[in-house]
C-alpha atoms as a PDB file:
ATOM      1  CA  UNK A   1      43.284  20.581  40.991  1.00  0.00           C
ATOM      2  CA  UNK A   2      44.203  17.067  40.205  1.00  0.00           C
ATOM      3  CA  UNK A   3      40.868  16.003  40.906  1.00  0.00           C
ATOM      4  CA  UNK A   4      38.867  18.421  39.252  1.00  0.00           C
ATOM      5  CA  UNK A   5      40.727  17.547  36.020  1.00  0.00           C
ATOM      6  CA  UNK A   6      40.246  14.061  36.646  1.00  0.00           C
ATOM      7  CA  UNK A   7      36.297  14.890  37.234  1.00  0.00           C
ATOM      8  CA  UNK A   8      36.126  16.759  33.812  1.00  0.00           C
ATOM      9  CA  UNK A   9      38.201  14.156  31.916  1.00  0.00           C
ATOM     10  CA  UNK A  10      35.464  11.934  33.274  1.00  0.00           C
ATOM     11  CA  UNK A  11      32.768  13.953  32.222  1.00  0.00           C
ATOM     12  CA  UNK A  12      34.057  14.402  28.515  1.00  0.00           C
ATOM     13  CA  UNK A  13      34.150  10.827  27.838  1.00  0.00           C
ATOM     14  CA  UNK A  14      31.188  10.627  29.164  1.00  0.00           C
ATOM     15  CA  UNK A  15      29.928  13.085  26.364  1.00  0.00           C
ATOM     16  CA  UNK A  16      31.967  11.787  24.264  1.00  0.00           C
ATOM     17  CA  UNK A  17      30.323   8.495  24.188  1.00  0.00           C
ATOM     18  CA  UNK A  18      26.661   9.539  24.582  1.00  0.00           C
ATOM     19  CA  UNK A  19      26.342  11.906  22.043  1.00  0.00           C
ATOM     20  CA  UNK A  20      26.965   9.300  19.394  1.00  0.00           C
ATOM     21  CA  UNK A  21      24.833   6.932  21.058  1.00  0.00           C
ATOM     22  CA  UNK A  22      22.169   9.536  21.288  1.00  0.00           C
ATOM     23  CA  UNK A  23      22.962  10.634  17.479  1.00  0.00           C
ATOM     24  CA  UNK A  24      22.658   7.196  16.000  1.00  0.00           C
ATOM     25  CA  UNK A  25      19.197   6.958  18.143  1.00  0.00           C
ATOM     26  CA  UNK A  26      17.380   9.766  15.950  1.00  0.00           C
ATOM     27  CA  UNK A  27      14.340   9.023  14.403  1.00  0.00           C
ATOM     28  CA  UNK A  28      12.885  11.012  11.691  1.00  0.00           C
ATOM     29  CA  UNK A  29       9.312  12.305  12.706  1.00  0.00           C
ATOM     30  CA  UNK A  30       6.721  11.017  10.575  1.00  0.00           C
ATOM     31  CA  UNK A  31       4.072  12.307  12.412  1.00  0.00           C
ATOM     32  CA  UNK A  32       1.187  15.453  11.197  1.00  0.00           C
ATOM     33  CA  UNK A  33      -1.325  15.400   8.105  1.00  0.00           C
ATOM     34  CA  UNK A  34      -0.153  14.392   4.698  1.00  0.00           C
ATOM     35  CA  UNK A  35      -2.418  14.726   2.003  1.00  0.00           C
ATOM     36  CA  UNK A  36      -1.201  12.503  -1.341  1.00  0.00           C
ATOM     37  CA  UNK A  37      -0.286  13.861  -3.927  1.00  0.00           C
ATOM     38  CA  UNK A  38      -2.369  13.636  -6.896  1.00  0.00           C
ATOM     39  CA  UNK A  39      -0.553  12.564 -10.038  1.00  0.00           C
ATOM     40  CA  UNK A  40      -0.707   9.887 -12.751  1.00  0.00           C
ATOM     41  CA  UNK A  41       1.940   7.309 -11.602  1.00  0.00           C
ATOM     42  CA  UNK A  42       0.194   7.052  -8.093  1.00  0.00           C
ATOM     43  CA  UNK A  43      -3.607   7.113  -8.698  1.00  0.00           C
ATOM     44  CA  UNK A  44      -5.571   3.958  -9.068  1.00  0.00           C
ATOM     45  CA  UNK A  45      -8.713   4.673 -11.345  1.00  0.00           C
ATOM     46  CA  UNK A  46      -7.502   2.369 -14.120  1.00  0.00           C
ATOM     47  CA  UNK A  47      -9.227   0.839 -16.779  1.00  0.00           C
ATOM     48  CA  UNK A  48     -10.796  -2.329 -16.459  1.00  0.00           C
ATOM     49  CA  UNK A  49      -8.496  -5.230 -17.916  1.00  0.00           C
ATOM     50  CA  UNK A  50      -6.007  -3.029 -17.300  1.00  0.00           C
ATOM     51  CA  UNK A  51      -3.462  -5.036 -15.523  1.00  0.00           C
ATOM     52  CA  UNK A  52       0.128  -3.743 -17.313  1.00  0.00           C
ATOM     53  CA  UNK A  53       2.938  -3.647 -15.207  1.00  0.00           C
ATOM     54  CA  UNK A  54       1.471  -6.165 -12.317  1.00  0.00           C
ATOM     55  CA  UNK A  55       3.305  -9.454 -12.239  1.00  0.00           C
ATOM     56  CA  UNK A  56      -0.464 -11.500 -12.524  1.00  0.00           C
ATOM     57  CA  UNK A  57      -0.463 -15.166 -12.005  1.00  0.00           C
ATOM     58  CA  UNK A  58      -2.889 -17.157 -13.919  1.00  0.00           C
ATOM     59  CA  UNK A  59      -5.105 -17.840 -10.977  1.00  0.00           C
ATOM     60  CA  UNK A  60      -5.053 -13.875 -10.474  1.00  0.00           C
ATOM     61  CA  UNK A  61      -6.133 -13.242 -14.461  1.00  0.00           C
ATOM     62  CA  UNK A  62      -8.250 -16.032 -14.693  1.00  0.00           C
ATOM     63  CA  UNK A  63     -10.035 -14.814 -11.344  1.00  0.00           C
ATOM     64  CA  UNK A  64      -9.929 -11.137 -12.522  1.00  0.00           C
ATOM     65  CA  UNK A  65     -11.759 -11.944 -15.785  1.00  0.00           C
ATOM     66  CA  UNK A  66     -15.009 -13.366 -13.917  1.00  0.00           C
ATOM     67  CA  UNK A  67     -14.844  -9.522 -11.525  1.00  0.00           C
ATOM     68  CA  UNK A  68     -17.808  -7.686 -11.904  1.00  0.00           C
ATOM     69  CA  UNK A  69     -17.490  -3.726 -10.892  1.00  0.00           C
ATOM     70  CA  UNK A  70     -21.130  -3.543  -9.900  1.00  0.00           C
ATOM     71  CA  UNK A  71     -19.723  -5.750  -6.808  1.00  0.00           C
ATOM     72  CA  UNK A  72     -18.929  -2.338  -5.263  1.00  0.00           C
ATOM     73  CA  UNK A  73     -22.288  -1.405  -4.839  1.00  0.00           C
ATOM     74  CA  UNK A  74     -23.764  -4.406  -2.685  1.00  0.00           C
ATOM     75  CA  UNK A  75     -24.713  -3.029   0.907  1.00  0.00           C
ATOM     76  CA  UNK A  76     -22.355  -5.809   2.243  1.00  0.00           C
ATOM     77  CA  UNK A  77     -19.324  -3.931   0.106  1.00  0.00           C
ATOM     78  CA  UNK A  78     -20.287  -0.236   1.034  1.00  0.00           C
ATOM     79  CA  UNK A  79     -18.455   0.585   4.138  1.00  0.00           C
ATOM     80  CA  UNK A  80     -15.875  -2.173   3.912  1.00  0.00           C
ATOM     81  CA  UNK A  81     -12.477  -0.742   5.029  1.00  0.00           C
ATOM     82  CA  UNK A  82      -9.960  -0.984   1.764  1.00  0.00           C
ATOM     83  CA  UNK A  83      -6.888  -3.436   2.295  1.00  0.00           C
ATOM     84  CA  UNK A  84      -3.643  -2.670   3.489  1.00  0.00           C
ATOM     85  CA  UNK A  85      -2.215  -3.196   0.064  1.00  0.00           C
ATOM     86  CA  UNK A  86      -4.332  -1.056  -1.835  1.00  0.00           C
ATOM     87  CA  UNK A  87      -5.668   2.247   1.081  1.00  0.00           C
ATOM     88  CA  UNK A  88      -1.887   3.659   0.483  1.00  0.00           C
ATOM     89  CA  UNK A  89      -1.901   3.400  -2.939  1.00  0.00           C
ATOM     90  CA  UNK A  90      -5.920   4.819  -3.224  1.00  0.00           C
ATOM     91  CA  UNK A  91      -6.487   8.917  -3.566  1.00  0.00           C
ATOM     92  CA  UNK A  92      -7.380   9.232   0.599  1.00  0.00           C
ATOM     93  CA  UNK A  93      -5.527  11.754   2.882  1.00  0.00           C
ATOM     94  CA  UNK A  94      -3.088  10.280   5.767  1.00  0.00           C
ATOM     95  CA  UNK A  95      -2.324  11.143   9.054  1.00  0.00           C
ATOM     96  CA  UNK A  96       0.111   9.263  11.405  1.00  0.00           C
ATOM     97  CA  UNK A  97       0.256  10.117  15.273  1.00  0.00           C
ATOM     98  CA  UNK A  98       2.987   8.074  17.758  1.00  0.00           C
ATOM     99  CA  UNK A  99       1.593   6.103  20.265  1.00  0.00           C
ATOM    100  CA  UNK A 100       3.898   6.435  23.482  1.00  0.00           C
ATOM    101  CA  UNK A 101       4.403   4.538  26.644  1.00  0.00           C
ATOM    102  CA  UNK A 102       3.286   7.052  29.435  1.00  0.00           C
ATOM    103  CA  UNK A 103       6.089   6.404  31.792  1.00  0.00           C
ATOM    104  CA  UNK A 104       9.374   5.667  29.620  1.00  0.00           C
ATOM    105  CA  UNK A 105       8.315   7.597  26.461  1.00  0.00           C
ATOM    106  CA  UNK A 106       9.001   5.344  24.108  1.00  0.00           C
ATOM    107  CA  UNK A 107       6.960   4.715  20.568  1.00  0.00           C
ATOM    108  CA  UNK A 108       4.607   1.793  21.593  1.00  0.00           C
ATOM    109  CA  UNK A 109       3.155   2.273  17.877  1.00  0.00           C
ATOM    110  CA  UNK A 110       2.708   4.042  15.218  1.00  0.00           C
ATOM    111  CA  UNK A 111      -0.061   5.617  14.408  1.00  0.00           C
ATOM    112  CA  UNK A 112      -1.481   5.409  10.504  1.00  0.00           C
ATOM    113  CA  UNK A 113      -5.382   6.973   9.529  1.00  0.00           C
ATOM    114  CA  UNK A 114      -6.808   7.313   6.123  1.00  0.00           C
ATOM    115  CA  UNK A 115     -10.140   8.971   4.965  1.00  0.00           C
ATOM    116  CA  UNK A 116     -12.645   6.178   4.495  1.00  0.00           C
ATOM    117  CA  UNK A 117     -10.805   3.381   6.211  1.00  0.00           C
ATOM    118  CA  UNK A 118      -9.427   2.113   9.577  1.00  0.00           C
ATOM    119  CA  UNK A 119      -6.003   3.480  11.779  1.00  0.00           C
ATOM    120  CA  UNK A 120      -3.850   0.739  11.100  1.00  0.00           C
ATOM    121  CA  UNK A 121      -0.822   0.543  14.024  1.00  0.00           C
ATOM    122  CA  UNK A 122       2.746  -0.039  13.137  1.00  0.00           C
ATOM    123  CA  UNK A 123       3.976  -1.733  16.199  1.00  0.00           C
ATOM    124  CA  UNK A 124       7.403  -0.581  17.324  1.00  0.00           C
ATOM    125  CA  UNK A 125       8.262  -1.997  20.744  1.00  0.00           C
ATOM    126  CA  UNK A 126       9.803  -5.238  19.035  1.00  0.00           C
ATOM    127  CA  UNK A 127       6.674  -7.409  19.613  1.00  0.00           C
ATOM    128  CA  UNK A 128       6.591 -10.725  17.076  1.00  0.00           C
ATOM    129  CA  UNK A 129       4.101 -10.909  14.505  1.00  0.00           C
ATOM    130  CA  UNK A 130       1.446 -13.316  15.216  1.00  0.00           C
ATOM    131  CA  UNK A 131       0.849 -17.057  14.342  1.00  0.00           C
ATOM    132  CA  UNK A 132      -0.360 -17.920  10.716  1.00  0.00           C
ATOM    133  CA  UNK A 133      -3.614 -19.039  11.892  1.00  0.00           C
ATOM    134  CA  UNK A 134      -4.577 -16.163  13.678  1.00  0.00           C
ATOM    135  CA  UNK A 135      -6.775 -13.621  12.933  1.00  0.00           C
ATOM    136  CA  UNK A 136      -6.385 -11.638   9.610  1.00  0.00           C
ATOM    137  CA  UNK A 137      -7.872  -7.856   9.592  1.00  0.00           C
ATOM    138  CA  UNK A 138      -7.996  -5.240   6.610  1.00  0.00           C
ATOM    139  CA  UNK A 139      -5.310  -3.212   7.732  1.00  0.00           C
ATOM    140  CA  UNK A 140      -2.837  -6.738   8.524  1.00  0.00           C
ATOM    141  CA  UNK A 141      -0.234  -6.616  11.175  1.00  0.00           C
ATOM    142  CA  UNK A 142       2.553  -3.805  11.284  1.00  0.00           C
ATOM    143  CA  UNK A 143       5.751  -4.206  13.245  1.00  0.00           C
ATOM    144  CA  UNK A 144       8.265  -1.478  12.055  1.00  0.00           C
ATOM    145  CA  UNK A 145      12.257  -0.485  12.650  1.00  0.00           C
ATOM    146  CA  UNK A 146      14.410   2.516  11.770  1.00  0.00           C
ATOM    147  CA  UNK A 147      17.031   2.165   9.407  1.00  0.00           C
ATOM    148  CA  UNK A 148      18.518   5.121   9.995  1.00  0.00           C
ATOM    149  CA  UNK A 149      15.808   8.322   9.030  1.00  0.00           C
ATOM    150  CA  UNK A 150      13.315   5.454   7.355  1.00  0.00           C
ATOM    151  CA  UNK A 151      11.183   3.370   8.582  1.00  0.00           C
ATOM    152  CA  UNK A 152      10.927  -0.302   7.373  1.00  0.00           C
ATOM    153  CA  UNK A 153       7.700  -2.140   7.877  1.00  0.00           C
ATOM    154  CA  UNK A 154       6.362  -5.740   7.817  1.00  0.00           C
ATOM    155  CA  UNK A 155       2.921  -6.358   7.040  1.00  0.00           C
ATOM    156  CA  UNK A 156       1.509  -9.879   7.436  1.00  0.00           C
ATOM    157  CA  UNK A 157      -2.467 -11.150   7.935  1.00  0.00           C
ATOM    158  CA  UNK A 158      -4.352  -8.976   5.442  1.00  0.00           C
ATOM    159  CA  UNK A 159      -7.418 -10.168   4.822  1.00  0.00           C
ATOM    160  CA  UNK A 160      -8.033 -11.103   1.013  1.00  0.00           C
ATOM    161  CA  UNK A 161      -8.738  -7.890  -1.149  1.00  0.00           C
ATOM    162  CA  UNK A 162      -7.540  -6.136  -4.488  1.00  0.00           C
ATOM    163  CA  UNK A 163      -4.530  -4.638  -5.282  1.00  0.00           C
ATOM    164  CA  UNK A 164      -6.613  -2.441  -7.926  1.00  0.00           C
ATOM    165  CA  UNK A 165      -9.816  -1.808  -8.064  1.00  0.00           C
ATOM    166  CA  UNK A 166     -10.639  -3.261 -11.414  1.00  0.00           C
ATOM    167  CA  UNK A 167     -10.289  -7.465 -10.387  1.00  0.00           C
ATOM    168  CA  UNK A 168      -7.068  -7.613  -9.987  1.00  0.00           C
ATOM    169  CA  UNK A 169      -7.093 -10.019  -6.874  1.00  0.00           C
ATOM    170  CA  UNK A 170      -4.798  -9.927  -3.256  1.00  0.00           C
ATOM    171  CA  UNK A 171      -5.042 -13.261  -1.241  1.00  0.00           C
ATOM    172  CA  UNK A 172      -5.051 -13.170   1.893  1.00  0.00           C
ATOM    173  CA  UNK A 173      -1.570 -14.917   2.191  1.00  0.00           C
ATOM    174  CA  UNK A 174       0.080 -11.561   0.354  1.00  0.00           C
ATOM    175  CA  UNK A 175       2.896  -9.791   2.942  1.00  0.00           C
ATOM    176  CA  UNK A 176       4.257  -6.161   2.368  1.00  0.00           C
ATOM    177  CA  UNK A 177       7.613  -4.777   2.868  1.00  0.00           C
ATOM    178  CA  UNK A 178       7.365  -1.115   2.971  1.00  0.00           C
ATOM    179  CA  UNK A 179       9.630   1.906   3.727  1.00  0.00           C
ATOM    180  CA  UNK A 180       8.643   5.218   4.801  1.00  0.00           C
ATOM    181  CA  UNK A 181      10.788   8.022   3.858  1.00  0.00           C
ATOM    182  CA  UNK A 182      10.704  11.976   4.175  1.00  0.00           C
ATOM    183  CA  UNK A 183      12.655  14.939   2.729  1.00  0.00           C
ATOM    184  CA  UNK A 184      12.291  18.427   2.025  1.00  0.00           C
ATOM    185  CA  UNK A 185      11.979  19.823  -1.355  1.00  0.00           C
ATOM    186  CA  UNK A 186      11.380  23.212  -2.433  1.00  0.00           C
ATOM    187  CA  UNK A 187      10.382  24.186   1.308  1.00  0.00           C
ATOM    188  CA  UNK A 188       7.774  21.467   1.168  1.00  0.00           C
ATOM    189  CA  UNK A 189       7.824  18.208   2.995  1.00  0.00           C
ATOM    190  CA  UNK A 190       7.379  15.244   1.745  1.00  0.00           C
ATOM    191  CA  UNK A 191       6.543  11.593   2.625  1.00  0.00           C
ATOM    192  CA  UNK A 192       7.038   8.603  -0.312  1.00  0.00           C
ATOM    193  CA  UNK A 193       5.346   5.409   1.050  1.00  0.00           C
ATOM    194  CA  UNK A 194       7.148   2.453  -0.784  1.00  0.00           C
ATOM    195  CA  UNK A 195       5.643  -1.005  -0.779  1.00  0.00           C
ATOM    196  CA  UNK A 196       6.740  -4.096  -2.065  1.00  0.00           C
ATOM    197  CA  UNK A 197       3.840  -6.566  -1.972  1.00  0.00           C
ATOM    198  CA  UNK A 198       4.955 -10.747  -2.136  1.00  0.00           C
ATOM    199  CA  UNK A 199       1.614 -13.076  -3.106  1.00  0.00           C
ATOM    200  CA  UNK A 200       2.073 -16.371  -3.534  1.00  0.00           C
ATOM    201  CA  UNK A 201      -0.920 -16.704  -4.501  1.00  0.00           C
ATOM    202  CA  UNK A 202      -1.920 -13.839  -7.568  1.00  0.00           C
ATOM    203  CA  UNK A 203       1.845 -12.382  -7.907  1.00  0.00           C
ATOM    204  CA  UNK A 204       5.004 -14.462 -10.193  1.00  0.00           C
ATOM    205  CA  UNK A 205       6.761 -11.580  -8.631  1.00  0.00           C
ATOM    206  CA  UNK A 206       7.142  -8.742  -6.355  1.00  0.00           C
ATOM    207  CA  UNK A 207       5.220  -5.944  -7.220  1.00  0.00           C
ATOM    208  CA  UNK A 208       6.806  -2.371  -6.170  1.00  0.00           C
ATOM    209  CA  UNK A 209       4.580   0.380  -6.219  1.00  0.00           C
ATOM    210  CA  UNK A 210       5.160   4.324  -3.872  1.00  0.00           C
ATOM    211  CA  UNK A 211       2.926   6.952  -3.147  1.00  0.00           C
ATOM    212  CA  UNK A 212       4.023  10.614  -2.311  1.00  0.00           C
ATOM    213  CA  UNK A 213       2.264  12.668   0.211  1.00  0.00           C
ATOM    214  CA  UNK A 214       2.638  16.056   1.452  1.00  0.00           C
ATOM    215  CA  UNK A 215       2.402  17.606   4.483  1.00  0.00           C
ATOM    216  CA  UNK A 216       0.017  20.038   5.377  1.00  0.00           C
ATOM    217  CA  UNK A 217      -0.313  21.678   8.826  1.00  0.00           C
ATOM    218  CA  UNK A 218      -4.280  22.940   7.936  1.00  0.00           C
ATOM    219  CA  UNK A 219      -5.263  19.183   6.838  1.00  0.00           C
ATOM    220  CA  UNK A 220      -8.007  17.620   9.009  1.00  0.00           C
ATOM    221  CA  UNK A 221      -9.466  14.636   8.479  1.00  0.00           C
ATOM    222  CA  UNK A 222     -12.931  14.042   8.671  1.00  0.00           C
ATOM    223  CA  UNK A 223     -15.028  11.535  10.416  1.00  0.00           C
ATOM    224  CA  UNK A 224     -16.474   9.345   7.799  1.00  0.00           C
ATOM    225  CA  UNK A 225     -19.514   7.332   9.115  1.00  0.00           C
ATOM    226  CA  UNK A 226     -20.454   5.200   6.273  1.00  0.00           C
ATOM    227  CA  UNK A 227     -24.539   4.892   5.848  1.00  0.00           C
ATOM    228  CA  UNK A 228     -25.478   1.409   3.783  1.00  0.00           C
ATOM    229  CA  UNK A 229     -27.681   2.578   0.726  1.00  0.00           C
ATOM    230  CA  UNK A 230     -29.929   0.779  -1.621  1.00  0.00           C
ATOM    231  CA  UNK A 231     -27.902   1.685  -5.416  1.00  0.00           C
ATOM    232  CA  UNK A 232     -29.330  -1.445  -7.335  1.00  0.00           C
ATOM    233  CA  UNK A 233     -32.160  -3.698  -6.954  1.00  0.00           C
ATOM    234  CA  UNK A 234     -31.381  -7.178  -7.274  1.00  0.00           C
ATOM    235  CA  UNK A 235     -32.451 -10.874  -7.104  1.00  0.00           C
ATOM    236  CA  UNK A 236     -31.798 -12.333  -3.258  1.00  0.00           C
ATOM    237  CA  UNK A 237     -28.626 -14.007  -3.085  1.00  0.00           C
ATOM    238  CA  UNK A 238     -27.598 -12.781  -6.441  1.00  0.00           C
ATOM    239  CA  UNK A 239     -23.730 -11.815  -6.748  1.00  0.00           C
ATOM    240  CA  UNK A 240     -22.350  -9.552  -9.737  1.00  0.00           C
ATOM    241  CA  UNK A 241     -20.107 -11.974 -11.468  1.00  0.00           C
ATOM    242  CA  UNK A 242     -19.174 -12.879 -14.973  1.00  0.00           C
ATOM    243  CA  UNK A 243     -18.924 -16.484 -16.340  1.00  0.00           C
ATOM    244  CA  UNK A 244     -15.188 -17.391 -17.309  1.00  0.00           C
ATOM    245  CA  UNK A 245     -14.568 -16.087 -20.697  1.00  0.00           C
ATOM    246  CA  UNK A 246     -18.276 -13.932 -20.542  1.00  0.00           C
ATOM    247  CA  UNK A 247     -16.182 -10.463 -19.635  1.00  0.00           C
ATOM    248  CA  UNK A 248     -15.599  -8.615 -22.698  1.00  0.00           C
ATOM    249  CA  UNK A 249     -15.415  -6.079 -20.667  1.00  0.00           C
ATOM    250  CA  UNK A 250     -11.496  -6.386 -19.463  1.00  0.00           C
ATOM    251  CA  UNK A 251     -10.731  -5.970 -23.055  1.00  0.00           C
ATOM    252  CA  UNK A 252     -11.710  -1.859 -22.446  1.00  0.00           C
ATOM    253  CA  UNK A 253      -8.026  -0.603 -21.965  1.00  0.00           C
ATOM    254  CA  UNK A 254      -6.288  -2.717 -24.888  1.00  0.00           C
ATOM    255  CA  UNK A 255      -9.561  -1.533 -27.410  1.00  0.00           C
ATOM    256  CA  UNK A 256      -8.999   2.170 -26.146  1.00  0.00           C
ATOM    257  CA  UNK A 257      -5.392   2.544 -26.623  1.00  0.00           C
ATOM    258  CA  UNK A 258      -5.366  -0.374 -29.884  1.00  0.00           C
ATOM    259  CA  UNK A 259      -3.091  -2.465 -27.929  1.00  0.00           C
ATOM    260  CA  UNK A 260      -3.342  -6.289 -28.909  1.00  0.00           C
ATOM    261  CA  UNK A 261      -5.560  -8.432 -26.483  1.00  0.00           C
ATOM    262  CA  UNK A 262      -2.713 -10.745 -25.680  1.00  0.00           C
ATOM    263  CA  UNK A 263      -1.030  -8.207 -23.087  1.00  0.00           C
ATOM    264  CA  UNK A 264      -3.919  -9.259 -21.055  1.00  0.00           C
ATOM    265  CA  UNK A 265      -2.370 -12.881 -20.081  1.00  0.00           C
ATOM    266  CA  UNK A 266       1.230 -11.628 -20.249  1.00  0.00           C
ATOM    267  CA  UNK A 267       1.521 -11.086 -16.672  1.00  0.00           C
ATOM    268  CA  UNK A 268       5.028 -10.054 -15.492  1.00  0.00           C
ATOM    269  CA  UNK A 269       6.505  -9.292 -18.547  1.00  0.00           C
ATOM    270  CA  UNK A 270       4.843  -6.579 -18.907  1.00  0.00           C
ATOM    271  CA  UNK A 271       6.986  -5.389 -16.049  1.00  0.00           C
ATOM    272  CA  UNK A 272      10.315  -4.401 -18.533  1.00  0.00           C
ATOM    273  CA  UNK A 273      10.944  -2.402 -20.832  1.00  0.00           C
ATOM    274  CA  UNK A 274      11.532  -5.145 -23.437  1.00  0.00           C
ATOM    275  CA  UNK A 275       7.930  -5.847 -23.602  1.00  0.00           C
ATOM    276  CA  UNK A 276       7.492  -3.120 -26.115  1.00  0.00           C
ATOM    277  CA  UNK A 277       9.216  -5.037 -28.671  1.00  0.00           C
ATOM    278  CA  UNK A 278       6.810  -7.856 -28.425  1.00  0.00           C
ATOM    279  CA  UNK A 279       3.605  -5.192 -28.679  1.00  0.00           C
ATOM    280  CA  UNK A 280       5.347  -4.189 -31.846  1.00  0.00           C
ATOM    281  CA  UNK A 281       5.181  -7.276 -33.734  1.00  0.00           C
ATOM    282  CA  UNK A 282       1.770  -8.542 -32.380  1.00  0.00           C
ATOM    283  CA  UNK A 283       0.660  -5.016 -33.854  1.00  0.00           C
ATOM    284  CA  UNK A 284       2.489  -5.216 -37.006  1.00  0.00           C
ATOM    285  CA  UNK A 285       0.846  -8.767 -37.013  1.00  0.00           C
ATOM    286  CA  UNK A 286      -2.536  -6.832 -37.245  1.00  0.00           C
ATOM    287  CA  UNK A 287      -5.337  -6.937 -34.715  1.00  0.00           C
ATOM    288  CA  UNK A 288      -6.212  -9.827 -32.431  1.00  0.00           C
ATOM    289  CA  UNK A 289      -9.808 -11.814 -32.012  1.00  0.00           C
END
């Protein structure tokens, strides 16, 4: 009797302190098809010039004034893959899939696909990011770790891009922070992709920007081989560009909405909510050349 009660004391401390250990080990699944959610906040089909709310350095405005959109349609540009930056923030589907070690089951990586682009892998066996100098790809380098039920990820080597598609400019030095969280509302599921982007480059500041997606058991995404077309007929050589301070066109979003010009080189401060009292007197001052 004695030791039977000594072998089942044993065995409930032995619960006892797995359980926890086991609790505090639970992931949340981000795994299935999650098509975004379409809605103003997270949809990048802006205006050009229209750089409000992005922390631009001078280098990024000044570079972002000489953008020409007709770039897009150079064979060279067709099929490019969008940036890790800008593909979660764009209007594509997602899916994420984990990656697991066949004989201890463990997530090797995660998984990430969109429509049009590349599967980007969030690494999650604790490997180090590489070296500066090493290669740089459109989808960067992903190592991630729970924090509890989100996932934090690192981003480094992204080849240079856009963090909108209307000029505004990501160097190829820009890292990400990102956290991926899920809940349930309204018997839906949801995933919000949060990413903090740092450019020391084209940024003054972080810029903080989520997307929502949605999961949907039916979704299925596509392949999507990209076939090189002939849109414009052009010169040899010849890039679409625009002389520095040739581009009336940024000016499109400040003459829509009658917003002064000047927003365009304000940059950051266009970030808080005090701006508005600046707008207010370069308004009340009348119209800008």
């Amino acid at each position: 009797m004695t030791s039977t009660k000594s072998t089942r004391l044993r065995v409930a401390l032995a619960v006892a302190v797995l359980v926890p250990a086991y609790a505090s080990m639970a992931q949340m699944d981000f795994t299935g098809e999650w098509p975004v959610v379409r809605a103003q906040d997270n949809i990048d089909n802006p205006h050009l010039g229209e750089y409000v709310g992005i922390p631009l350095s001078r280098e990024a405005i000044r570079r972002a004034e000489i953008w020409d959109a007709s770039i897009q349609s150079l064979p060279e540009w067709q099929c490019r893959p969008h940036s890790g930056a800008y593909i979660k923030r764009g209007p594509s589907s997602l899916k994420i899939w984990y990656e697991v070690d066949p004989a201890s089951r463990a997530i090797v990586a995660i998984q990430t696909e969109w429509l049009r682009s590349v599967n980007t892998p969030i690494y999650m066996d604790g490997r180090p990011h590489p070296p500066e100098y090493a290669a740089h790809t459109w989808g960067g380098f992903s190592t991630g770790v729970f924090e509890g039920d989100r996932l934090k990820v690192t981003t480094s080597h992204l080849k240079e891009d856009y963090y909108r598609r209307n000029g505004v400019p990501q160097s190829d030095r820009a890292t990400l922070t990102e956290y991926l969280m899920r809940r349930r509302f309204r018997d839906e599921d949801y995933l919000t992709w949060l990413i903090i982007a740092y450019d020391p480059v084209y940024l003054t500041e972080p810029l903080a920007r989520s997307t929502e997606y949605r999961l949907d058991v039916e979704q299925q995404i596509p392949p999507y081989p990209c076939t090189v077309v002939t849109e414009v007929v052009r010169p040899e050589g010849y890039v679409p560009h625009f002389l520095p301070g040739a581009n009336d066109q940024i000016y499109s979003f400040s003459d829509t909405y009658g917003l002064p010009r000047t927003l365009y080189f304000d940059g950051a401060e266009t970030m808080y909510p005090e701006y508005h009292l600046k707008l207010a007197r370069e308004l009340e001052a009348g119209p800008s050349e």
